[in-house]
PDB file of N, CA and C in Angstrom:
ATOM      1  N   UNK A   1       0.822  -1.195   0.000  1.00  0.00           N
ATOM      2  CA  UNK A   1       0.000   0.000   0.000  1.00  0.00           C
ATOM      3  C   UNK A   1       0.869   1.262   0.000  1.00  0.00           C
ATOM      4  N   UNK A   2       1.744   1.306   0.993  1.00  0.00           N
ATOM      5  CA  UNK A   2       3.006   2.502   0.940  1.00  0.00           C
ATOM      6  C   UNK A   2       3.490   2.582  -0.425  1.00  0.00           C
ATOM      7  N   UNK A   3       3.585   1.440  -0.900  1.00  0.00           N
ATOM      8  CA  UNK A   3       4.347   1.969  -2.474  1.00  0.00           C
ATOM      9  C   UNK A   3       3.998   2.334  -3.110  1.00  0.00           C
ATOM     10  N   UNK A   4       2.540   1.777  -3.253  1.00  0.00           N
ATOM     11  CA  UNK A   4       1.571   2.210  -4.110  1.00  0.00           C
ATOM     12  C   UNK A   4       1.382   3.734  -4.128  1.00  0.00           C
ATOM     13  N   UNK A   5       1.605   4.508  -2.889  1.00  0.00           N
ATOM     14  CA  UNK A   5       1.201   5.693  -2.180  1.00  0.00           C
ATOM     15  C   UNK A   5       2.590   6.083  -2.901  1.00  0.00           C
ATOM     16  N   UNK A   6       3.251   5.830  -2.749  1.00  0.00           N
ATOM     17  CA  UNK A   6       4.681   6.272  -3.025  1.00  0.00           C
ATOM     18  C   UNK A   6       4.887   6.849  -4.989  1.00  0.00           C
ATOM     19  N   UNK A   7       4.683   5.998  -5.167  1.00  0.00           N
ATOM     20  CA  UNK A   7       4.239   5.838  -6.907  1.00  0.00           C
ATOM     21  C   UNK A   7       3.214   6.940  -7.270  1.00  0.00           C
ATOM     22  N   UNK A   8       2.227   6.747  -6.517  1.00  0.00           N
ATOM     23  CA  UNK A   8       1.513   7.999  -6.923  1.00  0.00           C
ATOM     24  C   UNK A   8       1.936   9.571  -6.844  1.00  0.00           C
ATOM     25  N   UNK A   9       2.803   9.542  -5.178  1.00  0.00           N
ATOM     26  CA  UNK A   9       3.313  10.676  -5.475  1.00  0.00           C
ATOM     27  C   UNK A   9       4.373  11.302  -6.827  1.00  0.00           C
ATOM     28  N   UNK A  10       4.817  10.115  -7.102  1.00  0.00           N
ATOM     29  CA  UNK A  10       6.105  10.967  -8.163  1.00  0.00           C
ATOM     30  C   UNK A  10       5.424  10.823  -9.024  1.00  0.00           C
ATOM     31  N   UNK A  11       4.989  10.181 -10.173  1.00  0.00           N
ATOM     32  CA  UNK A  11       3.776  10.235 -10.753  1.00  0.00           C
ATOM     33  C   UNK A  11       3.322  11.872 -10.786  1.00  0.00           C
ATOM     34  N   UNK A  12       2.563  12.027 -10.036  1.00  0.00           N
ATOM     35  CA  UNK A  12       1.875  13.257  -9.781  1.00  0.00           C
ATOM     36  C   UNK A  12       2.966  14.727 -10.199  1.00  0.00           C
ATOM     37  N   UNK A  13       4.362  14.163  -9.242  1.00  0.00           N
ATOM     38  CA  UNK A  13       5.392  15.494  -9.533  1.00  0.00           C
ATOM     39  C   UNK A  13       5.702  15.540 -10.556  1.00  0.00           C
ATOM     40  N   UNK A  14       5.831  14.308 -11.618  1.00  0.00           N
ATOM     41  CA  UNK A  14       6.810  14.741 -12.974  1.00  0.00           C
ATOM     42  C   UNK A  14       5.604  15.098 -13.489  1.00  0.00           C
ATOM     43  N   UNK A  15       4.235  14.932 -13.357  1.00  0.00           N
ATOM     44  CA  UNK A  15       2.794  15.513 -14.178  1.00  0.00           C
ATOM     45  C   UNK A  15       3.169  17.039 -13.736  1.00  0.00           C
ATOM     46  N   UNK A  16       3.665  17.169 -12.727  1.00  0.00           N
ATOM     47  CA  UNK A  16       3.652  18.756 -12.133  1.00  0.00           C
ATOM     48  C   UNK A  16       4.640  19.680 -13.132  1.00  0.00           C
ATOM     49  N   UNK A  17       5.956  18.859 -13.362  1.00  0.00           N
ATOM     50  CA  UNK A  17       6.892  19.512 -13.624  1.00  0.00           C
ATOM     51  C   UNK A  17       6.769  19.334 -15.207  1.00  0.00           C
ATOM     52  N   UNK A  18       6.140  18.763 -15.706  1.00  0.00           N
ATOM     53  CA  UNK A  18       5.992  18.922 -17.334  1.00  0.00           C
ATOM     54  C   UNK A  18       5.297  19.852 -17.816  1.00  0.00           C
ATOM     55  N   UNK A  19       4.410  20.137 -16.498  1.00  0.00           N
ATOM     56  CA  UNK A  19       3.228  21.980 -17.294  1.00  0.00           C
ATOM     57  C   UNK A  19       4.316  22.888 -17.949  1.00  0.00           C
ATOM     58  N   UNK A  20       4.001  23.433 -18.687  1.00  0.00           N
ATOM     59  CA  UNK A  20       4.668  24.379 -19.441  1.00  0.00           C
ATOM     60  C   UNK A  20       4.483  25.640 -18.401  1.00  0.00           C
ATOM     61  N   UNK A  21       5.267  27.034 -18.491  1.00  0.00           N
ATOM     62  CA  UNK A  21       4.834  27.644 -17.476  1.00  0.00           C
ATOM     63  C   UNK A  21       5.164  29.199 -18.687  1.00  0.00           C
ATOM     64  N   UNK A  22       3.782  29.204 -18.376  1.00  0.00           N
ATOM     65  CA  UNK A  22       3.039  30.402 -19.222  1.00  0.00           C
ATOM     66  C   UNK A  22       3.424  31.710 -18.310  1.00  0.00           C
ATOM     67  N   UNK A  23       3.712  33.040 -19.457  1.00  0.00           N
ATOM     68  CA  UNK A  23       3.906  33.897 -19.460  1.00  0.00           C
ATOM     69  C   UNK A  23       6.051  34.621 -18.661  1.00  0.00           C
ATOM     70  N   UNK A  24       6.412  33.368 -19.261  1.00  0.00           N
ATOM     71  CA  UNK A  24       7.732  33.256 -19.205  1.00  0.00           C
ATOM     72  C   UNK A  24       8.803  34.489 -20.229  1.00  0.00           C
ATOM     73  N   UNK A  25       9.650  34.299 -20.062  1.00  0.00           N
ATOM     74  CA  UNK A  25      10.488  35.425 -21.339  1.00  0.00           C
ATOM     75  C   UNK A  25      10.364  34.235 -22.572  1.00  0.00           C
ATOM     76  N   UNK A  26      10.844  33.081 -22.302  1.00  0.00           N
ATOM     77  CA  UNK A  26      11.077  32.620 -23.914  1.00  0.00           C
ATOM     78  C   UNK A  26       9.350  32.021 -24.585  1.00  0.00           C
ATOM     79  N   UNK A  27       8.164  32.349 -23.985  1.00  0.00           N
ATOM     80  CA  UNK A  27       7.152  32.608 -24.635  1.00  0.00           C
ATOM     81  C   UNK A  27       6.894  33.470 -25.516  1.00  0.00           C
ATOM     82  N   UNK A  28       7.363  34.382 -25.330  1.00  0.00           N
ATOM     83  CA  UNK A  28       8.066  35.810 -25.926  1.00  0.00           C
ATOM     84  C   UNK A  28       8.786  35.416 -27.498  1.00  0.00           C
ATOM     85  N   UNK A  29       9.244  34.449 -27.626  1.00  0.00           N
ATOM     86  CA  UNK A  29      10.545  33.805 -28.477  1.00  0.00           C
ATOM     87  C   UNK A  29       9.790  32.871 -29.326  1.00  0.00           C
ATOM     88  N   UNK A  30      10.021  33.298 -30.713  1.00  0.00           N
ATOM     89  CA  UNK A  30       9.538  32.631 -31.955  1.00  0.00           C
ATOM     90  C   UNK A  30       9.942  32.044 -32.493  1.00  0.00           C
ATOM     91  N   UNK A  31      10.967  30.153 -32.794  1.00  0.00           N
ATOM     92  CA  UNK A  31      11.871  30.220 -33.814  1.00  0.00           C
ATOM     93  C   UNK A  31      11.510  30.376 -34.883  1.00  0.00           C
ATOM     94  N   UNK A  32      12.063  30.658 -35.934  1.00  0.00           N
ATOM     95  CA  UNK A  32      12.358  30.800 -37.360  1.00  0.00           C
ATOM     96  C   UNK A  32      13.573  30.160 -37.859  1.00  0.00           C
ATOM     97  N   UNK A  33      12.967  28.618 -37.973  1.00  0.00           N
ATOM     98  CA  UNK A  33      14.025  27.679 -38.731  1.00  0.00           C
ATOM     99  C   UNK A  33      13.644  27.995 -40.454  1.00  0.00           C
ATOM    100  N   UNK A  34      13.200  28.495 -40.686  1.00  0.00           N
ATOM    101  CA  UNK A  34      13.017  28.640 -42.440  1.00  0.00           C
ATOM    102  C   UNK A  34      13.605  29.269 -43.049  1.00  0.00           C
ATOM    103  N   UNK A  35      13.738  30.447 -42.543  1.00  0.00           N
ATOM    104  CA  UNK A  35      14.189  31.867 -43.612  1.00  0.00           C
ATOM    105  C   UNK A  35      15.688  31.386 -42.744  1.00  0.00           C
ATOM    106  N   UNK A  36      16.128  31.195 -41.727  1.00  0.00           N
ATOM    107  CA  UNK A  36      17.708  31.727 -41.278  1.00  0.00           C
ATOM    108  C   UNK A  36      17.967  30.216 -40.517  1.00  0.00           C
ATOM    109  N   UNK A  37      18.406  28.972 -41.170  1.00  0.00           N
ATOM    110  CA  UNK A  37      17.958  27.827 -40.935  1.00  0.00           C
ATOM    111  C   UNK A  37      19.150  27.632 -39.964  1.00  0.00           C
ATOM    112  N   UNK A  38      20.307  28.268 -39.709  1.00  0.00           N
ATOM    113  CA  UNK A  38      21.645  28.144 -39.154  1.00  0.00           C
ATOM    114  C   UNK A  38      22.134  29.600 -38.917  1.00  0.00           C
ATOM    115  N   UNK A  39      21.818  30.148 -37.704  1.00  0.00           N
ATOM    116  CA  UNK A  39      22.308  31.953 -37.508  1.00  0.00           C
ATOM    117  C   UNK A  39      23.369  32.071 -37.086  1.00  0.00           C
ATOM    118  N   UNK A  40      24.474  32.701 -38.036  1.00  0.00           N
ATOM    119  CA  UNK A  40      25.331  32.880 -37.702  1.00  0.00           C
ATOM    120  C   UNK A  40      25.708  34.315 -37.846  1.00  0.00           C
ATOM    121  N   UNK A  41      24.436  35.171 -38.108  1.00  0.00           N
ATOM    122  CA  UNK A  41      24.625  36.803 -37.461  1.00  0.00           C
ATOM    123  C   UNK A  41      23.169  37.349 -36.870  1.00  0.00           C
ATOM    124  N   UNK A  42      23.231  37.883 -35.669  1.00  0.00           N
ATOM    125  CA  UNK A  42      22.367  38.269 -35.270  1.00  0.00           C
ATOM    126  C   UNK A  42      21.888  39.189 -36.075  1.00  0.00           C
ATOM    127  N   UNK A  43      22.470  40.106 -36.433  1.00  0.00           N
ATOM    128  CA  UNK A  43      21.709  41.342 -38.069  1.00  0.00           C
ATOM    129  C   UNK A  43      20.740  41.094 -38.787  1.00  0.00           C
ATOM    130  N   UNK A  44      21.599  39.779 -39.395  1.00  0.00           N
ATOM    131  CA  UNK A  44      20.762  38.946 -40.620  1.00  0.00           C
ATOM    132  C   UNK A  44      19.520  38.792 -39.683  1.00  0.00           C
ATOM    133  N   UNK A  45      19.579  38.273 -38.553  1.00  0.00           N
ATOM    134  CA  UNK A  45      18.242  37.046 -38.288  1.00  0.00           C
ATOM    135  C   UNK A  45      17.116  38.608 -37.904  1.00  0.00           C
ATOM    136  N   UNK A  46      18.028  39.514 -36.941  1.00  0.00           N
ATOM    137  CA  UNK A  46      17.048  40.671 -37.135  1.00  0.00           C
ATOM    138  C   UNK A  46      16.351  41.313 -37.774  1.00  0.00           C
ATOM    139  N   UNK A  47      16.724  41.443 -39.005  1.00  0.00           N
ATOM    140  CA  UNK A  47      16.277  41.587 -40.355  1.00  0.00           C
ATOM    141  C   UNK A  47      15.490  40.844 -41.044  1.00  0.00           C
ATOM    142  N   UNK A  48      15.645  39.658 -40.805  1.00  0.00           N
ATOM    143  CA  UNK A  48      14.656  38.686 -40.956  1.00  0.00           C
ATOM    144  C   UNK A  48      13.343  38.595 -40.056  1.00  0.00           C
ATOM    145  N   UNK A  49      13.760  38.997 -38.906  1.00  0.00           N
ATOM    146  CA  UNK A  49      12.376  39.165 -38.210  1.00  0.00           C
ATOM    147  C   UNK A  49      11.197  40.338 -37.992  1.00  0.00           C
ATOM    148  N   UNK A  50      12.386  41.738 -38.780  1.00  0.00           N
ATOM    149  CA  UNK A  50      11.900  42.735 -38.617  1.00  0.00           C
ATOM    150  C   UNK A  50      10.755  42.218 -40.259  1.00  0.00           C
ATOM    151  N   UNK A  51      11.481  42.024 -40.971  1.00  0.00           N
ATOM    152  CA  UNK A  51      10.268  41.381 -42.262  1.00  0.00           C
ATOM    153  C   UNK A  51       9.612  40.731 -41.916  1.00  0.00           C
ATOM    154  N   UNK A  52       9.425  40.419 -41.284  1.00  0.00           N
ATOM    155  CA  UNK A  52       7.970  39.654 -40.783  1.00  0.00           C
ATOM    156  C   UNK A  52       6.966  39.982 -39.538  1.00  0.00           C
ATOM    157  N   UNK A  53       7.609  41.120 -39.323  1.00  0.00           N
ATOM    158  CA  UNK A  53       6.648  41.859 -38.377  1.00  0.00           C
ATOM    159  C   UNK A  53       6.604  41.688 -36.814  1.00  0.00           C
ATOM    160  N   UNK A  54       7.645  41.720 -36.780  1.00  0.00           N
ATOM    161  CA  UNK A  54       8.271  40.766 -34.885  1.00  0.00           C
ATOM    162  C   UNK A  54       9.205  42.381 -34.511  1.00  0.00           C
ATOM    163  N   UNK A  55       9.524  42.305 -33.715  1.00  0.00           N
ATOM    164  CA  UNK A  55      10.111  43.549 -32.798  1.00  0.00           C
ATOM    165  C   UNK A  55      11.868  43.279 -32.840  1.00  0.00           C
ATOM    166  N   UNK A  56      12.023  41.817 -32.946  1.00  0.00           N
ATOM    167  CA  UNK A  56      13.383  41.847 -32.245  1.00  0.00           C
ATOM    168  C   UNK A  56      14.063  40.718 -32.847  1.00  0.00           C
ATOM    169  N   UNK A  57      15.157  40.109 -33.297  1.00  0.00           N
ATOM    170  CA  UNK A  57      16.066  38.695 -33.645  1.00  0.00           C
ATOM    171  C   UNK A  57      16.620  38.250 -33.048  1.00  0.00           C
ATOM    172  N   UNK A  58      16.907  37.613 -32.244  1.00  0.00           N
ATOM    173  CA  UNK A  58      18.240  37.163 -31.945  1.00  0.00           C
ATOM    174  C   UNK A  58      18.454  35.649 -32.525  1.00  0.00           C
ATOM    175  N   UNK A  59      19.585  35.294 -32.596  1.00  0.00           N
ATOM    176  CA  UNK A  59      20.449  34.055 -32.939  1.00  0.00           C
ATOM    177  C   UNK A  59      20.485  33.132 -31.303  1.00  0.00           C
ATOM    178  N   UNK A  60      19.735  32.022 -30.874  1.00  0.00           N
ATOM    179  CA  UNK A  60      19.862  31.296 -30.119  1.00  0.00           C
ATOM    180  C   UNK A  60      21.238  29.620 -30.072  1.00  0.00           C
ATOM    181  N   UNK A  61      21.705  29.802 -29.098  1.00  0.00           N
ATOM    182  CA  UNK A  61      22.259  28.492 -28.756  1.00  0.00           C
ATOM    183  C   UNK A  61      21.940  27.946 -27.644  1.00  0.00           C
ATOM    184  N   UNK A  62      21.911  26.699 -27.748  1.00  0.00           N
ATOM    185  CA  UNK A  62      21.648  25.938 -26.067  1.00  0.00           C
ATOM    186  C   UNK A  62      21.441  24.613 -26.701  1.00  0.00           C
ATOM    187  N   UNK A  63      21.316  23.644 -25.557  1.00  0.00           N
ATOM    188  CA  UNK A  63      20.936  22.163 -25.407  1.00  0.00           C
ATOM    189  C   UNK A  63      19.622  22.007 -25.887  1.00  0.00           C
ATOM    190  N   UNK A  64      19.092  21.083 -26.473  1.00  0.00           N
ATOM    191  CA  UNK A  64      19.563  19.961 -27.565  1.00  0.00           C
ATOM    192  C   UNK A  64      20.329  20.686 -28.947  1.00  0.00           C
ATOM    193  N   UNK A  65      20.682  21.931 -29.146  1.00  0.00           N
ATOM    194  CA  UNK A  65      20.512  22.327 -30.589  1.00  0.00           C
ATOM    195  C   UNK A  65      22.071  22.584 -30.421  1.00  0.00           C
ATOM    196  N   UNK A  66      22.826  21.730 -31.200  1.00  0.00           N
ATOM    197  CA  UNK A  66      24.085  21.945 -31.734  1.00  0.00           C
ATOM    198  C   UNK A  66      24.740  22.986 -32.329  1.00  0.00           C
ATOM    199  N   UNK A  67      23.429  23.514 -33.425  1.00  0.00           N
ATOM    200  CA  UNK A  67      23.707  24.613 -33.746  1.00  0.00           C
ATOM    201  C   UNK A  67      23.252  25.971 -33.887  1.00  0.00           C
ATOM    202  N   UNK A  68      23.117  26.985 -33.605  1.00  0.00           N
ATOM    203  CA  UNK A  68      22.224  28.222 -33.322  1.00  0.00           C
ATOM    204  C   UNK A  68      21.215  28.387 -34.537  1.00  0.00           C
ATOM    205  N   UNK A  69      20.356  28.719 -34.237  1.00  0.00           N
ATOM    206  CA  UNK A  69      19.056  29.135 -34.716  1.00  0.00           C
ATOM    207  C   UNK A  69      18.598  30.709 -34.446  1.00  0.00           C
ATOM    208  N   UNK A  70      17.988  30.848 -35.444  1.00  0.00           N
ATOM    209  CA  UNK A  70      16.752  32.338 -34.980  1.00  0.00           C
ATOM    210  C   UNK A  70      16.108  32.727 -34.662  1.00  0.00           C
ATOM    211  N   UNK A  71      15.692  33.555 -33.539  1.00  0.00           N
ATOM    212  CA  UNK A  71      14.523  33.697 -32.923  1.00  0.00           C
ATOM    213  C   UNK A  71      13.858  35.320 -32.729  1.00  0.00           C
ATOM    214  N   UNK A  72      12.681  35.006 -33.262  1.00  0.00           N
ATOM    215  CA  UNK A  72      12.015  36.467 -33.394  1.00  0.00           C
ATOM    216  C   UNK A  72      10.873  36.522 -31.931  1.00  0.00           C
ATOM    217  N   UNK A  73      11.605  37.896 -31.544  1.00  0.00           N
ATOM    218  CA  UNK A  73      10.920  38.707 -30.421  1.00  0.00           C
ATOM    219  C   UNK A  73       9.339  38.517 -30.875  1.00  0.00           C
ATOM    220  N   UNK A  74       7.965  38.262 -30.253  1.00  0.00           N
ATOM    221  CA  UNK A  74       6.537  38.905 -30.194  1.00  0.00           C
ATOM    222  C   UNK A  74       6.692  40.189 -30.097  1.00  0.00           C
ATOM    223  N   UNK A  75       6.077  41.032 -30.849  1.00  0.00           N
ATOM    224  CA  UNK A  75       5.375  42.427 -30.367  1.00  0.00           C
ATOM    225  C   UNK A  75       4.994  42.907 -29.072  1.00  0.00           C
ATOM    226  N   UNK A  76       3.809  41.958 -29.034  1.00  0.00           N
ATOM    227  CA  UNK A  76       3.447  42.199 -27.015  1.00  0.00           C
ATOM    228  C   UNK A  76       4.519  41.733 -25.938  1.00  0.00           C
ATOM    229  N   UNK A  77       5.846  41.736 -25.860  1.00  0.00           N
ATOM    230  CA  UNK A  77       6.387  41.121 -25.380  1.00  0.00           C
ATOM    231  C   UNK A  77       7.829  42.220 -25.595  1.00  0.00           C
ATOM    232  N   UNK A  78       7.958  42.428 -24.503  1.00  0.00           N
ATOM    233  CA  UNK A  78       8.848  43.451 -23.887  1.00  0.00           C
ATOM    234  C   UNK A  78      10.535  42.850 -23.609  1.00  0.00           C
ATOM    235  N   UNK A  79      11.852  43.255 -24.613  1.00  0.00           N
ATOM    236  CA  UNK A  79      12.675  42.556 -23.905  1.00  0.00           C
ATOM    237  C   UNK A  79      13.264  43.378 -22.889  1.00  0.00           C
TER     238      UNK A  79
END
């Protein structure tokens, strides 16, 4: 019965910790793998995002992604 109890709790926490958590900064953050499929200048990708009607570019790196990508600022969304 304890284990059972036990099981349910973690269960329950990784259900907890998988919510996405809304109204974050990188909600804010659009990629754009199409037009700038590999960013290797923030300018370019700015430019690319300013054409499409976004506020802001930047060139992202981090884990899982080997290699940087582009990401356009939202409008409603303040950096």
């Amino acid at each position: 019965m304890a284990l059972g109890l036990l099981f349910l709790l973690l269960l329950m926490n990784v259900g907890v910790a998988l919510l996405p958590v809304y109204g974050s900064e990188d909600d804010c953050w659009v990629d754009d793998r199409v037009d700038y499929a590999v960013c290797f200048k923030t300018e370019r990708c700015r430019s690319i995002c300013l054409g499409h009607s976004y506020v802001d570019g930047r060139c992202q790196w981090g884990f899982p992604n080997l290699l940087p990508y582009c990401q356009c600022l939202r409008s409603k969304c303040h950096s």
